[in-house]
N, C-alpha and C. Protein backbone atom coordinates (compact mmCIF):
# COMPACT_ATOMS: atom_id res chain seq x y z
N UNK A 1 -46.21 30.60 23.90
CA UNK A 1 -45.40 30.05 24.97
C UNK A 1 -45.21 28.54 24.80
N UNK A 2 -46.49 27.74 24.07
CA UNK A 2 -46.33 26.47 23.75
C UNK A 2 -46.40 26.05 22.81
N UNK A 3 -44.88 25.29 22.22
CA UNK A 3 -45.29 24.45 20.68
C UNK A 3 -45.63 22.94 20.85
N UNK A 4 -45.71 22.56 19.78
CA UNK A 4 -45.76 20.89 19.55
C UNK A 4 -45.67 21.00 18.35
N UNK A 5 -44.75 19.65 18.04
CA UNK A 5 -45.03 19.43 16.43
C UNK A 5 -45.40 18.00 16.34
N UNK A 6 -45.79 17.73 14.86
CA UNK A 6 -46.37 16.52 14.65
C UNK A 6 -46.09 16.36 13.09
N UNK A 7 -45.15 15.56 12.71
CA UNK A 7 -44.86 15.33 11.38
C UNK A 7 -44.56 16.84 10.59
N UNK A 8 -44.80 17.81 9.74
CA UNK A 8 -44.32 18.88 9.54
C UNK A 8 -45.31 19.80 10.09
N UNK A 9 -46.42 19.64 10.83
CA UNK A 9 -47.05 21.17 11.42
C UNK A 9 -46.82 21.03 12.95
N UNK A 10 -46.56 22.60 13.21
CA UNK A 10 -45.78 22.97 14.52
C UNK A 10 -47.54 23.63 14.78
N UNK A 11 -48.05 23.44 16.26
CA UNK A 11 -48.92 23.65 16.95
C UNK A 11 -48.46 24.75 18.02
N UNK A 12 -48.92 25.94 17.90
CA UNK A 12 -48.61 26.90 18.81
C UNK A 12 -50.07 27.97 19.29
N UNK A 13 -49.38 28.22 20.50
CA UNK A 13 -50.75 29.21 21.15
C UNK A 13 -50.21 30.78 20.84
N UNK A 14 -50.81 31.74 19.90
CA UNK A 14 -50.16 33.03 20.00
C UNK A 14 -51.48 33.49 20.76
N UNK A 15 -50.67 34.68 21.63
CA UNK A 15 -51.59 35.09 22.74
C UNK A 15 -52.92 33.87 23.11
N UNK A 16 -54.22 34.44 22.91
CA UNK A 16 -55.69 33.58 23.71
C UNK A 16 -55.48 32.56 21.87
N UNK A 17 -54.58 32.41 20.77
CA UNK A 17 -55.07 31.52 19.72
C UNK A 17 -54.44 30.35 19.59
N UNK A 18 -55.17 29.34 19.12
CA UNK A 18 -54.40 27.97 18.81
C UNK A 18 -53.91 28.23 17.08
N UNK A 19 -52.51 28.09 17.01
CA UNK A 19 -52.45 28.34 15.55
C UNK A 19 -51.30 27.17 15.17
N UNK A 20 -51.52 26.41 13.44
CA UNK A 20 -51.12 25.20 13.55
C UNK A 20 -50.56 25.60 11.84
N UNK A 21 -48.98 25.72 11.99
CA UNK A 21 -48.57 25.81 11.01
C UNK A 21 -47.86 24.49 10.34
N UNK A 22 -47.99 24.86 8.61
CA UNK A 22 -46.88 23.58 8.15
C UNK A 22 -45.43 24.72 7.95
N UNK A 23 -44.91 23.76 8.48
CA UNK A 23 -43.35 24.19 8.64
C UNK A 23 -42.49 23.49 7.59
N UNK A 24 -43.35 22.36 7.08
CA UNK A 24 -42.28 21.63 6.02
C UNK A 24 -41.31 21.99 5.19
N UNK A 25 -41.44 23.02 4.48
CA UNK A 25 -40.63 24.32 4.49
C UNK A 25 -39.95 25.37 4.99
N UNK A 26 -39.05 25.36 5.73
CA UNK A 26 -38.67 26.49 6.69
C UNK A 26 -38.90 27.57 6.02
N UNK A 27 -38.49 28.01 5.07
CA UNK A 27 -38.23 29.01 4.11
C UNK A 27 -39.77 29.86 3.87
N UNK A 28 -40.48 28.95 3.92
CA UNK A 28 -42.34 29.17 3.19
C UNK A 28 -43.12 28.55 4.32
N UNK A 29 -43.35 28.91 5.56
CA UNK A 29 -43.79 28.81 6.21
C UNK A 29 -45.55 28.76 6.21
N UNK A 30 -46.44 28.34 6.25
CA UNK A 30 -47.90 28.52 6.18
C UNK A 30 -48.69 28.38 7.11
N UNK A 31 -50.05 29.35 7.20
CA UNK A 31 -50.58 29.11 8.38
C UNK A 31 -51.94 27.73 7.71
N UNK A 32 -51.51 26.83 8.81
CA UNK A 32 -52.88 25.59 8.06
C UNK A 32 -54.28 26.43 8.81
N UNK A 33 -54.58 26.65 10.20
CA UNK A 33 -55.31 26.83 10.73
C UNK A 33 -54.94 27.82 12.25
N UNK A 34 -56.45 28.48 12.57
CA UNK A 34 -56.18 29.28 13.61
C UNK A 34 -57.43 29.16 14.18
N UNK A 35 -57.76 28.87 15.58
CA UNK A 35 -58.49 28.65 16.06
C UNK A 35 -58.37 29.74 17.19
N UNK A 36 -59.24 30.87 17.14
CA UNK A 36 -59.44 31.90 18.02
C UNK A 36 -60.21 32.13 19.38
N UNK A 37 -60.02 32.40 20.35
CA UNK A 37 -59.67 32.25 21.74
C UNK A 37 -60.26 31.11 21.81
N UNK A 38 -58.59 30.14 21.65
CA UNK A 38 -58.84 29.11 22.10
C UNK A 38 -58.31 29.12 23.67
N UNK A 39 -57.71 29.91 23.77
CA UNK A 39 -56.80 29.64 25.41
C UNK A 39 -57.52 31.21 26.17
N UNK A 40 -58.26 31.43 26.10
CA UNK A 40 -59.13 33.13 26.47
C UNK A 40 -58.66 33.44 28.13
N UNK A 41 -57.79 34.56 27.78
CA UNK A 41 -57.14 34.64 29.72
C UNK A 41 -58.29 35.17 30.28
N UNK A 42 -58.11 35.02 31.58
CA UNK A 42 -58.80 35.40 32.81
C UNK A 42 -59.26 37.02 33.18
N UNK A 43 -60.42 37.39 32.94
CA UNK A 43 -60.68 38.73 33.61
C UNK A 43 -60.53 38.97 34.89
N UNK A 44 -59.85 38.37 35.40
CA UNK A 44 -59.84 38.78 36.88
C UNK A 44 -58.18 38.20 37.34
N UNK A 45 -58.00 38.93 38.40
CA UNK A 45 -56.69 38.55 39.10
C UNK A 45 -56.64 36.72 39.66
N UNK A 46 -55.30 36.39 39.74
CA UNK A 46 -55.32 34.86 40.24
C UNK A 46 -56.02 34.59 41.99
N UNK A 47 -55.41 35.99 42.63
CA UNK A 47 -55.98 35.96 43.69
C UNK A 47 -57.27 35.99 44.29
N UNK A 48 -58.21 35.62 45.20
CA UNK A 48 -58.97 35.58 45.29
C UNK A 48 -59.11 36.63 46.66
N UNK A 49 -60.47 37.15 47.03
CA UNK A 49 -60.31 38.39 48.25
C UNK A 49 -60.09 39.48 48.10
N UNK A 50 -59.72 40.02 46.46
CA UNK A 50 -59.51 41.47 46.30
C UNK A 50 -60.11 41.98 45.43
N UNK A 51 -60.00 43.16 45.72
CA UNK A 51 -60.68 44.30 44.72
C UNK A 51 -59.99 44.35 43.33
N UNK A 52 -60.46 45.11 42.36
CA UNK A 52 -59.87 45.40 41.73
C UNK A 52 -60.29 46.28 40.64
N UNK A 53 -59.48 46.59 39.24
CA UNK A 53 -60.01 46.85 38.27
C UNK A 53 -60.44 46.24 36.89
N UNK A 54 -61.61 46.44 37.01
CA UNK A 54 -62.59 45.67 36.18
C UNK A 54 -61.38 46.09 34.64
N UNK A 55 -61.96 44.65 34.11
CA UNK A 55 -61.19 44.83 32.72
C UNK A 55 -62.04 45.48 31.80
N UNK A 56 -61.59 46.02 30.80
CA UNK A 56 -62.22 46.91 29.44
C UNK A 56 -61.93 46.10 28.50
N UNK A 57 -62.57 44.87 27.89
CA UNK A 57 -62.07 44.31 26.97
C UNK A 57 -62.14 44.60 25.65
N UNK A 58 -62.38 45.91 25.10
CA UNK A 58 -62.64 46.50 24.20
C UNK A 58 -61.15 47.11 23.93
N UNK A 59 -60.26 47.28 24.74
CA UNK A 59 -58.73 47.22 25.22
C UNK A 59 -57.87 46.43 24.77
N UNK A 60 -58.05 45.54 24.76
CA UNK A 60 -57.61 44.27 24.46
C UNK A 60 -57.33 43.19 25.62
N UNK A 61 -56.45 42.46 25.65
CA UNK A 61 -55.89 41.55 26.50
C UNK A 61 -55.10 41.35 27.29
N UNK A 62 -55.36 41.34 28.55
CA UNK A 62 -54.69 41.87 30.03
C UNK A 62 -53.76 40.53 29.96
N UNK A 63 -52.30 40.94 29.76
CA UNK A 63 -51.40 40.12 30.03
C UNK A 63 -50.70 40.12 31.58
N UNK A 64 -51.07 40.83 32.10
CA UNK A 64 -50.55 40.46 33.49
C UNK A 64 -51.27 41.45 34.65
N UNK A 65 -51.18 41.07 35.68
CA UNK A 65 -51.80 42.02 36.99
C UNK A 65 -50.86 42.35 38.01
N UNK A 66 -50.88 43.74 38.25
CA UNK A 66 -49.84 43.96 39.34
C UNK A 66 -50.88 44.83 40.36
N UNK A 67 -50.16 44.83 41.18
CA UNK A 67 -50.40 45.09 42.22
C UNK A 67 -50.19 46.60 42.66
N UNK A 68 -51.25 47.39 43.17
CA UNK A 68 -51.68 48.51 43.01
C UNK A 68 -52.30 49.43 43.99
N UNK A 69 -52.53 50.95 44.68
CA UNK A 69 -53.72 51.13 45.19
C UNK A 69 -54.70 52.15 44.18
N UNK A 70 -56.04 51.47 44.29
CA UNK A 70 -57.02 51.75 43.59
C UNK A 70 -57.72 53.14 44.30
N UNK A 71 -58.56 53.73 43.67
CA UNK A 71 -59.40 55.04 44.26
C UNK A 71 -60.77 54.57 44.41
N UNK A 72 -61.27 53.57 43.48
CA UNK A 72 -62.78 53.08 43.42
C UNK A 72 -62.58 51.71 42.69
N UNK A 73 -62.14 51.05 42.92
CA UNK A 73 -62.52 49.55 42.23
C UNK A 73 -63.97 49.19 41.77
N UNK A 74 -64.38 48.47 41.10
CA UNK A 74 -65.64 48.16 41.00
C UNK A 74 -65.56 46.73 40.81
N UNK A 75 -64.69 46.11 40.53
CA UNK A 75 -64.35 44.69 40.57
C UNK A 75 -63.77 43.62 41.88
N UNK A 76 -64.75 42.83 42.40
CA UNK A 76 -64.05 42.06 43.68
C UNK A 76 -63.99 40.41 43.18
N UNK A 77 -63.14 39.81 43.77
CA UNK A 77 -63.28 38.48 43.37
C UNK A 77 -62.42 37.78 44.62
């Protein structure tokens, strides 16, 4: 969602990673570095006061929370 560049490497977050390519090449693109969950999302909803469902992070990475009715939550925050 966010770049930056700085002389030929473009700085970007893919999903939870910081990844910092040289671009000096459009054509041949390279990865210099990747720094892994650097940005690590939130197990829990933004809201605060509700129940919910606990994340499985073995799943992977909860890109968004909607809104729901649950049968047994085990997660409150």
């Amino acid at each position: 969602m966010d770049i930056a560049v700085k002389g030929t490497v473009l700085y970007a977050d893919n999903t939870v990673d910081l990844v910092a390519l040289d671009i000096g090449n459009p054509l041949q693109v390279k990865v210099l570095k990747r720094i892994e969950n650097a940005f690590p999302y939130p197990s829990y909803p933004p809201q605060t006061g509700v129940q919910f469902e606990c994340v499985d992070q073995s799943k992977g990475v909860v890109i968004r929370w909607e809104q729901a009715s649950l049968q047994n939550p085990q997660c409150y925050r």
